[in-house]
Protein backbone atom coordinates (compact mmCIF):
# COMPACT_ATOMS: atom_id res chain seq x y z
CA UNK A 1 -131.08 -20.43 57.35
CA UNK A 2 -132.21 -16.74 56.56
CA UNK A 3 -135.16 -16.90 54.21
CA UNK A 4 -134.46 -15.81 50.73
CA UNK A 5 -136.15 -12.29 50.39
CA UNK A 6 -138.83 -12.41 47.13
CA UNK A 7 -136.81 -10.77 44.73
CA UNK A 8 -135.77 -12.64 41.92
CA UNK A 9 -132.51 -15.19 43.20
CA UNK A 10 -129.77 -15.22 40.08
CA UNK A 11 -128.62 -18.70 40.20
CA UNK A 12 -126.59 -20.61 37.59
CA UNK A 13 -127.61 -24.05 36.13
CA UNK A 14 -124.65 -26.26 35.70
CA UNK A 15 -123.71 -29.95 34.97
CA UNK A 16 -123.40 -31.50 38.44
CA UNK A 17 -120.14 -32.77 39.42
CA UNK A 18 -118.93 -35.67 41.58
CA UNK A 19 -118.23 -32.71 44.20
CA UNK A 20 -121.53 -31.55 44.52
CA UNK A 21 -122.89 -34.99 45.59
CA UNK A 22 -122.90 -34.89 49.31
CA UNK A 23 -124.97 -31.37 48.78
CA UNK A 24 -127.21 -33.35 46.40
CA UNK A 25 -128.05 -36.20 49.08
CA UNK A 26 -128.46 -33.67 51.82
CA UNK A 27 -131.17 -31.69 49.08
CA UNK A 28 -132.71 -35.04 48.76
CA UNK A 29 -133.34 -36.03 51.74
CA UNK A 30 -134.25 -32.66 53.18
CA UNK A 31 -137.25 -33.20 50.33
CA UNK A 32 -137.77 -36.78 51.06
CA UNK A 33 -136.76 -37.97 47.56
CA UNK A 34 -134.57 -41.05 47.37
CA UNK A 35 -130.98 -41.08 46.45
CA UNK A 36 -130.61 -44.38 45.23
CA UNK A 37 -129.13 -44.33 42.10
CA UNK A 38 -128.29 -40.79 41.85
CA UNK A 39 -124.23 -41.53 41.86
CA UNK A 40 -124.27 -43.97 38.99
CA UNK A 41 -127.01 -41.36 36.80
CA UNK A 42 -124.59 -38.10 37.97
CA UNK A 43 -123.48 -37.25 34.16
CA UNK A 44 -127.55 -36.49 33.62
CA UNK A 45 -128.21 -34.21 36.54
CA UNK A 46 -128.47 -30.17 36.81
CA UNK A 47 -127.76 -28.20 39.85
CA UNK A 48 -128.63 -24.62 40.38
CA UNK A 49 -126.04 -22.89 42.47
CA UNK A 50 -126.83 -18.93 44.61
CA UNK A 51 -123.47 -17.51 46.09
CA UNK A 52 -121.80 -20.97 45.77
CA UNK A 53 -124.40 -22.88 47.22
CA UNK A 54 -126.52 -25.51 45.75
CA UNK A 55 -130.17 -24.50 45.98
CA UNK A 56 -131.86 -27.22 43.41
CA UNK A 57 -131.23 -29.88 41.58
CA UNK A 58 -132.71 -32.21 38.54
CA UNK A 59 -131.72 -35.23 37.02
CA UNK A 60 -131.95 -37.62 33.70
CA UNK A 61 -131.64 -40.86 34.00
CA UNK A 62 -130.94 -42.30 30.79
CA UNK A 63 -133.18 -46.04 30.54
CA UNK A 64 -132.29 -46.88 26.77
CA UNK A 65 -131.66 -44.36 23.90
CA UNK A 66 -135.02 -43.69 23.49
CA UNK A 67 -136.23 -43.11 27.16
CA UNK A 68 -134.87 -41.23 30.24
CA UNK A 69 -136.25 -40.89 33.72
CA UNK A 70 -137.16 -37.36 34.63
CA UNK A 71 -136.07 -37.47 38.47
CA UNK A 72 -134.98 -36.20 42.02
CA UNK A 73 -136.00 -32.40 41.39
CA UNK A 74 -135.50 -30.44 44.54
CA UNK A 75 -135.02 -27.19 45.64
CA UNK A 76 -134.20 -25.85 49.08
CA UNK A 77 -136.90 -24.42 51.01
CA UNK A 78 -135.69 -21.59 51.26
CA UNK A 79 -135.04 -20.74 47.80
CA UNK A 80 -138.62 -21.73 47.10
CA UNK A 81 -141.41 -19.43 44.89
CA UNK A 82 -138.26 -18.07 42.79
CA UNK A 83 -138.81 -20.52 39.71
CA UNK A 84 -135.76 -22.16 40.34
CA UNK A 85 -137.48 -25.79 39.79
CA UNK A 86 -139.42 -24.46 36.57
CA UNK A 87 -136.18 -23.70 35.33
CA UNK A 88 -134.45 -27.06 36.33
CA UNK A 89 -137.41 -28.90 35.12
CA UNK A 90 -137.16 -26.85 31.51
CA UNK A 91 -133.45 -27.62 31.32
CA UNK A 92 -134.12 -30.83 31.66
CA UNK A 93 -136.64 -31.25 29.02
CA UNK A 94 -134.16 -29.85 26.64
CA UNK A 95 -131.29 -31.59 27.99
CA UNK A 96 -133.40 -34.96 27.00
CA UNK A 97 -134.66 -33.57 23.95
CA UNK A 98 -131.56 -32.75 22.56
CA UNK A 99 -130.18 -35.94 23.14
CA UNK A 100 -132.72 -37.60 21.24
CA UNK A 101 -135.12 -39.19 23.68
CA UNK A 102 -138.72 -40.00 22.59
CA UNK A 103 -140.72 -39.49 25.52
CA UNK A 104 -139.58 -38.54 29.57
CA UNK A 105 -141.28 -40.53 32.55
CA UNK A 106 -141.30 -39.16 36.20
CA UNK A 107 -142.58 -40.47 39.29
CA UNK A 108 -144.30 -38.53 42.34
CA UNK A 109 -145.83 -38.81 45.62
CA UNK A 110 -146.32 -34.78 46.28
CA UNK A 111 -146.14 -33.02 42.37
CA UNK A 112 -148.86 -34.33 40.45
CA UNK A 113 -150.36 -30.82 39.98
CA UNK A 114 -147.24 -29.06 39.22
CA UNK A 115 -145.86 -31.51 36.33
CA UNK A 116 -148.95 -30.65 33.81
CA UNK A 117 -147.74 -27.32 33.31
CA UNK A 118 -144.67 -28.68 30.99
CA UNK A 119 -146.63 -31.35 29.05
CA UNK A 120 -146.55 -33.90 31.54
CA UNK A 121 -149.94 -36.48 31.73
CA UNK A 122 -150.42 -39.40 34.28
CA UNK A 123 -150.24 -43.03 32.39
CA UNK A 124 -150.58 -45.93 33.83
CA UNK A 125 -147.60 -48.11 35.11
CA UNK A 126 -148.77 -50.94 32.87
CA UNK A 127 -148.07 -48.37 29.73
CA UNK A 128 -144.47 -47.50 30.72
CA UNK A 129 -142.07 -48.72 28.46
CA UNK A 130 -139.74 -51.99 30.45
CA UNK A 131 -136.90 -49.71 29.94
CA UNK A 132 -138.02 -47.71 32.28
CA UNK A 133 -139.59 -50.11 34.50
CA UNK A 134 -136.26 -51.96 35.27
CA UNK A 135 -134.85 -48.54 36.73
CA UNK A 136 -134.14 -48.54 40.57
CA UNK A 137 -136.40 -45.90 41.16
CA UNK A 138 -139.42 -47.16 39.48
CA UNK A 139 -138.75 -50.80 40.34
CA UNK A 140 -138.36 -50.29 44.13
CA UNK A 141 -137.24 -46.60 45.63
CA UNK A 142 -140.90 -44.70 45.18
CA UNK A 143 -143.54 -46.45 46.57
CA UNK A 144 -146.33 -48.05 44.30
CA UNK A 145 -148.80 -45.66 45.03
CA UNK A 146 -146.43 -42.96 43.45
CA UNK A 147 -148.02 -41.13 40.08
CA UNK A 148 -146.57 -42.05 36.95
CA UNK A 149 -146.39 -39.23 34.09
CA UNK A 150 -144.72 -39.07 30.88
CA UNK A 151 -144.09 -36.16 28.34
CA UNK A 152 -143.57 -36.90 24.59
CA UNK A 153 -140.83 -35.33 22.83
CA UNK A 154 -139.99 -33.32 19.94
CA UNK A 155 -136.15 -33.59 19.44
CA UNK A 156 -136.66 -32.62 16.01
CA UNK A 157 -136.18 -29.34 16.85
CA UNK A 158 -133.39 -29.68 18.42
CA UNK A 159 -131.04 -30.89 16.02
């Protein structure tokens, strides 16, 4: 693929559809992330699409009604540097917010640096809710040694 020069990409952020799943498994595990799961949370995830193509994705996993799983954020190397997974990430957040979580958790083997910059602080595995816990992707598809974070929420706002 032709690198994507460092002018600013336009991309749309959409609901991802049944459709865009095979594109969505070949993001994944171009980035090493693990797709378990991701067909059965679908309704929660975000893709960001340039010239028809999808270039990043996000997804909620909903645990309970109070917590959601902040996972599989991707973007195609490529299409890297253009704040395409700052703005996946920040749709997200207000995706869950206005739904009426309490708090987001995330896990991450590679990102621990770049997930403080929206409000996200490492906890300890023992302090995530069981919700959460009992989640494929916390329960067995990242590896133990993964960070955990979480990110209160103010939904208040978003009534």
């Amino acid at each position: 693929m032709t690198p994507v020069s460092s002018e600013t990409v336009a991309i749309a952020l959409r609901p991802a559809t049944a459709d865009d799943l095979p594109n969505i498994f070949s993001l994944l595990s171009a980035s090493d992330l693990p797709t378990v799961g991701v067909a059965d949370a679908l309704a929660g995830f975000t893709v960001a699409e340039h010239d028809g193509r999808i270039v990043g994705v996000v997804g909620l996993e909903t645990c309970c009604d109070r917590y959601a799983l902040l996972r599989s954020t991707a973007v195609a190397p490529d299409y890297r540097k253009h704040r395409i997974g700052r703005r996946l990430v920040e749709r997200a957040i207000a995706n869950a917010e206005a739904k009426g979580f309490s708090a987001l958790y995330l896990l991450t083997t590679t990102a621990e640096t770049y997930f403080p910059s929206f409000g996200f602080h490492r906890v300890s595995r023992e302090a995530v809710p069981d919700a959460v816990k009992a989640t494929e992707e916390f329960s067995s598809a990242c590896p133990s040694t993964a960070a955990v974070m979480s990110l209160e929420l103010d939904h208040a706002s978003a009534a």
